[in-house]
PDB file of N, CA and C in Angstrom:
ATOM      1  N   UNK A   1     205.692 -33.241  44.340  1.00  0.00           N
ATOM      2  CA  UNK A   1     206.932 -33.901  43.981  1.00  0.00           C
ATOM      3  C   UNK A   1     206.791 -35.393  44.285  1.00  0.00           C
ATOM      4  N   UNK A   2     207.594 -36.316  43.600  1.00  0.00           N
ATOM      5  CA  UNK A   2     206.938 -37.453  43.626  1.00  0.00           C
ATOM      6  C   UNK A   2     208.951 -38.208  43.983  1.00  0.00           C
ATOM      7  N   UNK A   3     208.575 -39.228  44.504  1.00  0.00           N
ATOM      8  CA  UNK A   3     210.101 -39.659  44.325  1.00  0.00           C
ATOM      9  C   UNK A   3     210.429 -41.080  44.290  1.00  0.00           C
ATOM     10  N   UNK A   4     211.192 -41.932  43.864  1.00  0.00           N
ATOM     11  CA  UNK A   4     210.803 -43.198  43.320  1.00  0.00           C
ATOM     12  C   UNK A   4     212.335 -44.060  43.719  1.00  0.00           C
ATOM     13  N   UNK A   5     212.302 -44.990  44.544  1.00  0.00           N
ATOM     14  CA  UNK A   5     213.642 -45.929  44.848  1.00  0.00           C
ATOM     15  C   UNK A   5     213.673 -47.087  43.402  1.00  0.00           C
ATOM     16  N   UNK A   6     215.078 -47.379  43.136  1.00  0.00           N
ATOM     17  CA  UNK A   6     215.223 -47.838  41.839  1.00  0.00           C
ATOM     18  C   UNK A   6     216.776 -48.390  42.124  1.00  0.00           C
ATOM     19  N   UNK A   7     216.757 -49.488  41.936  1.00  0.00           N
ATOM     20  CA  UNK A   7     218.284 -50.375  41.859  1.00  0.00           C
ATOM     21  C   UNK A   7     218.981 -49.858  40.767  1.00  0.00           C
ATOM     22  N   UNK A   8     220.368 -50.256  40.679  1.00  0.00           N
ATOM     23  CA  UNK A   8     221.427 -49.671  39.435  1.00  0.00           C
ATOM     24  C   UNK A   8     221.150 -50.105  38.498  1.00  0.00           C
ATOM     25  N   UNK A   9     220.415 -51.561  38.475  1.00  0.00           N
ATOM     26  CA  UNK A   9     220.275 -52.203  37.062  1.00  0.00           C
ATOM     27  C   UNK A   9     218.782 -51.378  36.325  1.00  0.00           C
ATOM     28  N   UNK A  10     217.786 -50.608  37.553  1.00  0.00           N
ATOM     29  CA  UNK A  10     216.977 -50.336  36.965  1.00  0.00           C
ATOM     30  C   UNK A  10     217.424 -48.711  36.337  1.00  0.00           C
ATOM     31  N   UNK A  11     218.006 -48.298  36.840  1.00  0.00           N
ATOM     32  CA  UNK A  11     218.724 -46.937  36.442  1.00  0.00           C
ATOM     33  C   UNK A  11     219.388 -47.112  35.214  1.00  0.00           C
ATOM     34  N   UNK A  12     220.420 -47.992  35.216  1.00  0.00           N
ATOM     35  CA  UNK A  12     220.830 -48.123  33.735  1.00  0.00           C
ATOM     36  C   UNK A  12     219.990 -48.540  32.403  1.00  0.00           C
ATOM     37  N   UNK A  13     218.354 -49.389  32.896  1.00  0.00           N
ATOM     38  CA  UNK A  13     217.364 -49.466  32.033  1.00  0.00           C
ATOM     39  C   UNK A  13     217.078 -48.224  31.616  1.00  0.00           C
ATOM     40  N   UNK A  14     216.678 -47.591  32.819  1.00  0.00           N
ATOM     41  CA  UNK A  14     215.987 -45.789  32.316  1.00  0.00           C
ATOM     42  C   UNK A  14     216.895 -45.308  31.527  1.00  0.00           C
ATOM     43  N   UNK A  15     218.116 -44.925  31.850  1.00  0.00           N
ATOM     44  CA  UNK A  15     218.864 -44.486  31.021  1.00  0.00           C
ATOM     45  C   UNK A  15     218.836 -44.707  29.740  1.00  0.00           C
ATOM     46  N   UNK A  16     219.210 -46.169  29.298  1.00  0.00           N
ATOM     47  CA  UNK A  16     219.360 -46.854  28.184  1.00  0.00           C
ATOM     48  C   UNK A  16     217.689 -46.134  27.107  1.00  0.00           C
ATOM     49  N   UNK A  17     216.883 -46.434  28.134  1.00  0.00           N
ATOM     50  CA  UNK A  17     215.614 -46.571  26.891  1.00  0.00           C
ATOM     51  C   UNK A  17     215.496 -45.109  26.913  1.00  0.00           C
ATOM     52  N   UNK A  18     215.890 -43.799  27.623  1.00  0.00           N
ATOM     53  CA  UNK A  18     215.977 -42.193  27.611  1.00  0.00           C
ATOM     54  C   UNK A  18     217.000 -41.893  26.602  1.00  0.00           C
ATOM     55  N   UNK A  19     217.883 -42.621  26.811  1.00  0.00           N
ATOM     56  CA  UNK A  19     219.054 -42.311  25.658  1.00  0.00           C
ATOM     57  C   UNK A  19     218.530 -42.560  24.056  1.00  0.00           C
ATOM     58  N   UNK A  20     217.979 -43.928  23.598  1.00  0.00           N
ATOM     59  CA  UNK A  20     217.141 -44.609  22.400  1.00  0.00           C
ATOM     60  C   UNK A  20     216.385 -42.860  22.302  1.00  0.00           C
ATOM     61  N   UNK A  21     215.124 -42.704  23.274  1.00  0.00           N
ATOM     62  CA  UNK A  21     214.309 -42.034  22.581  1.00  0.00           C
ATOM     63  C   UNK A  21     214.334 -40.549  22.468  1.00  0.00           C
ATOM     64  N   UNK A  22     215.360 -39.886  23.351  1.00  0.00           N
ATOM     65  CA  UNK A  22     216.876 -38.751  22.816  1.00  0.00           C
ATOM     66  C   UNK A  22     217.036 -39.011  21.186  1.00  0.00           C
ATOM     67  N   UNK A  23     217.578 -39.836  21.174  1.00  0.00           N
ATOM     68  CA  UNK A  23     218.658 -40.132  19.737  1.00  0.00           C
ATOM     69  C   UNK A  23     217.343 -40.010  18.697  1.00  0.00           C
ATOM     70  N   UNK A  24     216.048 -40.571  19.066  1.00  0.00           N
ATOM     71  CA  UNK A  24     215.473 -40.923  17.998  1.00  0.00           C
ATOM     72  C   UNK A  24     214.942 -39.494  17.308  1.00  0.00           C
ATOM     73  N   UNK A  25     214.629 -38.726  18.934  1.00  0.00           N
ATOM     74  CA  UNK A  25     213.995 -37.371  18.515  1.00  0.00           C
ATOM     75  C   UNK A  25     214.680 -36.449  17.416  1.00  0.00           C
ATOM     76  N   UNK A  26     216.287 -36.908  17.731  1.00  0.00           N
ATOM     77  CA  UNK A  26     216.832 -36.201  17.300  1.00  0.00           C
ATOM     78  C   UNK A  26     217.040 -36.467  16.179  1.00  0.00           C
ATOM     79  N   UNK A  27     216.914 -37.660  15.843  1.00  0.00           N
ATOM     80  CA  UNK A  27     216.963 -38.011  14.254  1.00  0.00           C
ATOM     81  C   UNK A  27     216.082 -37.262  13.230  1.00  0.00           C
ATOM     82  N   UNK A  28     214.652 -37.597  13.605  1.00  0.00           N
ATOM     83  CA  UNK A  28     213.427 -37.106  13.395  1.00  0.00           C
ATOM     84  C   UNK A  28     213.769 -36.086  13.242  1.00  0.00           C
ATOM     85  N   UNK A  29     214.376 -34.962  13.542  1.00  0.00           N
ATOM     86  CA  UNK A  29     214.269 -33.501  13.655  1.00  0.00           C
ATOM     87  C   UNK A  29     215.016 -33.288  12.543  1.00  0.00           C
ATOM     88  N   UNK A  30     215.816 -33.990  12.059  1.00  0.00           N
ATOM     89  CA  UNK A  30     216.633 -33.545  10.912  1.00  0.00           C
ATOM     90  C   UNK A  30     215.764 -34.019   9.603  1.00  0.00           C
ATOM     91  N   UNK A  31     214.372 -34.762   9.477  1.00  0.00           N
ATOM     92  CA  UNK A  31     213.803 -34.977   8.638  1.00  0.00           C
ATOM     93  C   UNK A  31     212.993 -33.822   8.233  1.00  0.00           C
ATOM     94  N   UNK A  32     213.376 -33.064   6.862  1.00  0.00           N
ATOM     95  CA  UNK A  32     212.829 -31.643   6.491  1.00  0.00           C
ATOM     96  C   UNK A  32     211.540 -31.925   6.289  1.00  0.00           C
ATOM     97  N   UNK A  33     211.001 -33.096   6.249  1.00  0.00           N
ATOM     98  CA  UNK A  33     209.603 -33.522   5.499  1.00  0.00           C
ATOM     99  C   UNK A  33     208.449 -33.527   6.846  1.00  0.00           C
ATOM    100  N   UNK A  34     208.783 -33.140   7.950  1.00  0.00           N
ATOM    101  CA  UNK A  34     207.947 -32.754   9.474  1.00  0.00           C
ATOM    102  C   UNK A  34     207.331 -31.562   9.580  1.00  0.00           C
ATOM    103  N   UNK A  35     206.050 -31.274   9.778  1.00  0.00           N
ATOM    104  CA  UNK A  35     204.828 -30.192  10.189  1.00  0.00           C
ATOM    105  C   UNK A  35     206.112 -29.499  11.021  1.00  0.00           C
ATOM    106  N   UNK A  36     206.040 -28.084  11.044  1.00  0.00           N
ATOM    107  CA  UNK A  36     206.537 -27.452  11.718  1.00  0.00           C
ATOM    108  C   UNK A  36     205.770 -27.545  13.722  1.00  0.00           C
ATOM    109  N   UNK A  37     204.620 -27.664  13.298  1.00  0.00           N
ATOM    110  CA  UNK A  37     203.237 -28.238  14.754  1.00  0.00           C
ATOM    111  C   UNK A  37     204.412 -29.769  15.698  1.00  0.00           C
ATOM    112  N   UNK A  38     204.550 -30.289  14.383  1.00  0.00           N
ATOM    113  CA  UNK A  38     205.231 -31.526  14.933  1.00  0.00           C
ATOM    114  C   UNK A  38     206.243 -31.712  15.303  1.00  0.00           C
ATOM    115  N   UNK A  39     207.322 -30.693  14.374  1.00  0.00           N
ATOM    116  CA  UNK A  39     208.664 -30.245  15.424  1.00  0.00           C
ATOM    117  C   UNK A  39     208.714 -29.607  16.781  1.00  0.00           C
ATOM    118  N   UNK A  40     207.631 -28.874  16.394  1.00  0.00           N
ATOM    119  CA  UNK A  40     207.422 -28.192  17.979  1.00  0.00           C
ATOM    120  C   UNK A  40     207.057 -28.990  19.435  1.00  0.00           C
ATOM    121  N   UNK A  41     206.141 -29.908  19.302  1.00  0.00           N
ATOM    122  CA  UNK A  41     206.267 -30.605  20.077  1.00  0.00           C
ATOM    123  C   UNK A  41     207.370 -32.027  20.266  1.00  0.00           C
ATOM    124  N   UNK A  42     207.747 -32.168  18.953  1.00  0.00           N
ATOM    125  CA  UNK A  42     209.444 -32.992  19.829  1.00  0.00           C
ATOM    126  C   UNK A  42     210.574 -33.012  20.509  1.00  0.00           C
ATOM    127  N   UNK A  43     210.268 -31.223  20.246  1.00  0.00           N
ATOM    128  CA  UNK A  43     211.347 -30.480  21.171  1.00  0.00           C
ATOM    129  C   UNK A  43     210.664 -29.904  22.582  1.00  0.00           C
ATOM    130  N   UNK A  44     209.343 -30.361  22.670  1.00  0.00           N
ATOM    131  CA  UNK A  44     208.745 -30.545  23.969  1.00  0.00           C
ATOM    132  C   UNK A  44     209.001 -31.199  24.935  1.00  0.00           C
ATOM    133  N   UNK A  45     208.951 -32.122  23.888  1.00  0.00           N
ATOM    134  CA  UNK A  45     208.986 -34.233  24.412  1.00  0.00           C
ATOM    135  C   UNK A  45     210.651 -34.314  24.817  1.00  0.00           C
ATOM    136  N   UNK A  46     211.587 -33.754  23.864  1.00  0.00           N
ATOM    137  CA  UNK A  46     212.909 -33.414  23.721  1.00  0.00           C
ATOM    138  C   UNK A  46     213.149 -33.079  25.143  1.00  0.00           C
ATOM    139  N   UNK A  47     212.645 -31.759  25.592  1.00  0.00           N
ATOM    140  CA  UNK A  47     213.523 -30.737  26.475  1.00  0.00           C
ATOM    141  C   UNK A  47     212.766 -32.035  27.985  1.00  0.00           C
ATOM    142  N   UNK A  48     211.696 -32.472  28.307  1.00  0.00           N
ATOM    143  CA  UNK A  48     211.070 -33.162  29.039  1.00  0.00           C
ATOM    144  C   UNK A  48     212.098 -34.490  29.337  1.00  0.00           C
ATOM    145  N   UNK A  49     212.152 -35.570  28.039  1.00  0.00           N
ATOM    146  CA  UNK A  49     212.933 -36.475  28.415  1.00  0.00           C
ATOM    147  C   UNK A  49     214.435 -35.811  28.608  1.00  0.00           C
ATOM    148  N   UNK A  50     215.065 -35.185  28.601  1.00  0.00           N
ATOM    149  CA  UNK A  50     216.596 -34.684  28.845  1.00  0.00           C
ATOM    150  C   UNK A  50     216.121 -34.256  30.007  1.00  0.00           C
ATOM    151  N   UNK A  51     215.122 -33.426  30.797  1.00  0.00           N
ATOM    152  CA  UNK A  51     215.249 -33.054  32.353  1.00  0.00           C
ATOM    153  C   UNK A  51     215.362 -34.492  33.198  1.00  0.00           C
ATOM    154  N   UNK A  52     214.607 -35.348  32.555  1.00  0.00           N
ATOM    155  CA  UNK A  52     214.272 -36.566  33.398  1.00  0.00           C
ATOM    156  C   UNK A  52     216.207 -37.600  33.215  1.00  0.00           C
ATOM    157  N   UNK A  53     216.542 -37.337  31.976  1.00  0.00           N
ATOM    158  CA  UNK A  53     218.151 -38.040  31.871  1.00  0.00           C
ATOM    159  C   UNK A  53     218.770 -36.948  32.624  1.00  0.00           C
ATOM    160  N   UNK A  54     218.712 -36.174  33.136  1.00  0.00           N
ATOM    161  CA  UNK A  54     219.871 -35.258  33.868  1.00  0.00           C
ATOM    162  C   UNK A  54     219.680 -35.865  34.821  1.00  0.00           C
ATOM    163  N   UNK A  55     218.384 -36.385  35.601  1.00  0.00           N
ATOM    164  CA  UNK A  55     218.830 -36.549  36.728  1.00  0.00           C
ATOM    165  C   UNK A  55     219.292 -37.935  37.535  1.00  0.00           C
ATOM    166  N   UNK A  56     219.268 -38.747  36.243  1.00  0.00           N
ATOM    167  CA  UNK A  56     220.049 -40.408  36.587  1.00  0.00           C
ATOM    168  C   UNK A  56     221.575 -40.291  35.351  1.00  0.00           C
ATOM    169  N   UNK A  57     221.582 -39.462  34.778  1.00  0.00           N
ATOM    170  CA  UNK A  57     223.174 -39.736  34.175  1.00  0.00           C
ATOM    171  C   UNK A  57     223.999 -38.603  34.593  1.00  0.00           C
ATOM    172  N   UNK A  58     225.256 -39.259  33.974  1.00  0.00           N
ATOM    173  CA  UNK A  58     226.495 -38.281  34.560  1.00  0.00           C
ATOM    174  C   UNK A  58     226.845 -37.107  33.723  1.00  0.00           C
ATOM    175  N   UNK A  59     227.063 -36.253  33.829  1.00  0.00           N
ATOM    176  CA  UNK A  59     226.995 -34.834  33.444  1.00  0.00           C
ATOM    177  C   UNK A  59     227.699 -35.036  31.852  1.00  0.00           C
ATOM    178  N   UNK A  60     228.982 -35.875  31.877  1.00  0.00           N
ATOM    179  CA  UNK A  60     229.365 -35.979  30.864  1.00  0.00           C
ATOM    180  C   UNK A  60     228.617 -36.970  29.947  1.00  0.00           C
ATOM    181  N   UNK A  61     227.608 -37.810  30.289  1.00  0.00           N
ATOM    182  CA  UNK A  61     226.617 -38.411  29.086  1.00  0.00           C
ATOM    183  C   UNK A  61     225.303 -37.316  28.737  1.00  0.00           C
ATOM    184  N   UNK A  62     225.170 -36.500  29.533  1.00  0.00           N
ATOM    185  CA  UNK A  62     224.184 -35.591  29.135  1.00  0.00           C
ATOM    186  C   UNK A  62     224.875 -34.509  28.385  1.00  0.00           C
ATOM    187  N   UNK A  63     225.842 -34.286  28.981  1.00  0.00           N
ATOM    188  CA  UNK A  63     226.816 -33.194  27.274  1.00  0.00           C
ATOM    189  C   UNK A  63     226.946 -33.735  26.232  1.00  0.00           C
ATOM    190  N   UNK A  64     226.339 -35.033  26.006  1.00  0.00           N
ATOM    191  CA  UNK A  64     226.297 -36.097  24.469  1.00  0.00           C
ATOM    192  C   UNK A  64     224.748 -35.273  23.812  1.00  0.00           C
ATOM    193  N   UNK A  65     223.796 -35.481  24.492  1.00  0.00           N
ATOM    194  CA  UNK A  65     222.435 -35.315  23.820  1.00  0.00           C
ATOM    195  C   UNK A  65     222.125 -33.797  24.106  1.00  0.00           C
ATOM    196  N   UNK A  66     222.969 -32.684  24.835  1.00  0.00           N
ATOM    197  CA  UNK A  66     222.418 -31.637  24.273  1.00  0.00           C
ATOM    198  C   UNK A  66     222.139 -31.035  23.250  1.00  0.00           C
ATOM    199  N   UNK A  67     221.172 -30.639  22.181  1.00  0.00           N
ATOM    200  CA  UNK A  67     221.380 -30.221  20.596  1.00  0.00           C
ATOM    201  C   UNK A  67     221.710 -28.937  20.676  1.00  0.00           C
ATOM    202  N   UNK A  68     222.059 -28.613  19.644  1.00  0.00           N
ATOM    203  CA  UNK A  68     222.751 -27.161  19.077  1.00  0.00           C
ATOM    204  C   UNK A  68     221.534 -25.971  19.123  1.00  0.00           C
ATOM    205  N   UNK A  69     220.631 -26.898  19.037  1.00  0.00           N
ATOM    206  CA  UNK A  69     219.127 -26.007  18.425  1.00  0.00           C
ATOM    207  C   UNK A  69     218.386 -25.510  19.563  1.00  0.00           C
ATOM    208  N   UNK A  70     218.408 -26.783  20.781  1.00  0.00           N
ATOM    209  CA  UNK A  70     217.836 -26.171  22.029  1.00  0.00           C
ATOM    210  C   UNK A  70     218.615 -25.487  22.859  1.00  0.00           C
ATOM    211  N   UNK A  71     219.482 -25.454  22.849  1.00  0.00           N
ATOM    212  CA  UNK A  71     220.533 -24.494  23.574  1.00  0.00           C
ATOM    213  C   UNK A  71     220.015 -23.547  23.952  1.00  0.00           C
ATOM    214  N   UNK A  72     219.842 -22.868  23.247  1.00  0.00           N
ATOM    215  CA  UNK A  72     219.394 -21.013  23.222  1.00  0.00           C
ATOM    216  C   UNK A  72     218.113 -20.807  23.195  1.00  0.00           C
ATOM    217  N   UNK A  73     217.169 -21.927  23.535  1.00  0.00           N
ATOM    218  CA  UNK A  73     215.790 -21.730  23.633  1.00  0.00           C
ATOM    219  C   UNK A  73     215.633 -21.673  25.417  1.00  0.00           C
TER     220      UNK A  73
END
């Protein structure tokens, strides 16, 4: 386990650039024209960056980027 001290302004960086590459995955995923190989791992990358935003945002900004699709996986 590794653990890392970080000021508010640097927390709201992480956030900010976790949130961008959330949104982007999720964009991407709605493009029908993606390798099924390649969806699979964005919802890798997906479920990875959302463990890492759970644990610097507030419960109610992480009920923003849960998808419908990973839910039940």
């Amino acid at each position: 386990m590794l653990g890392m001290l970080i000021n508010d302004a640097e927390q709201k960086e992480i956030e900010y650039l976790i949130k961008r590459e959330l949104e982007e995955i999720l964009m991407d995923m709605e493009d029908k024209r993606i390798d099924q190989m390649i969806r699979q791992a964005m919802k890798e990358r997906y479920k990875i960056l959302f463990q890492l935003f759970r644990r610097i945002a507030s419960e109610k900004e992480c009920m923003k980027y849960i998808p419908k699709r990973l839910e039940n996986e």
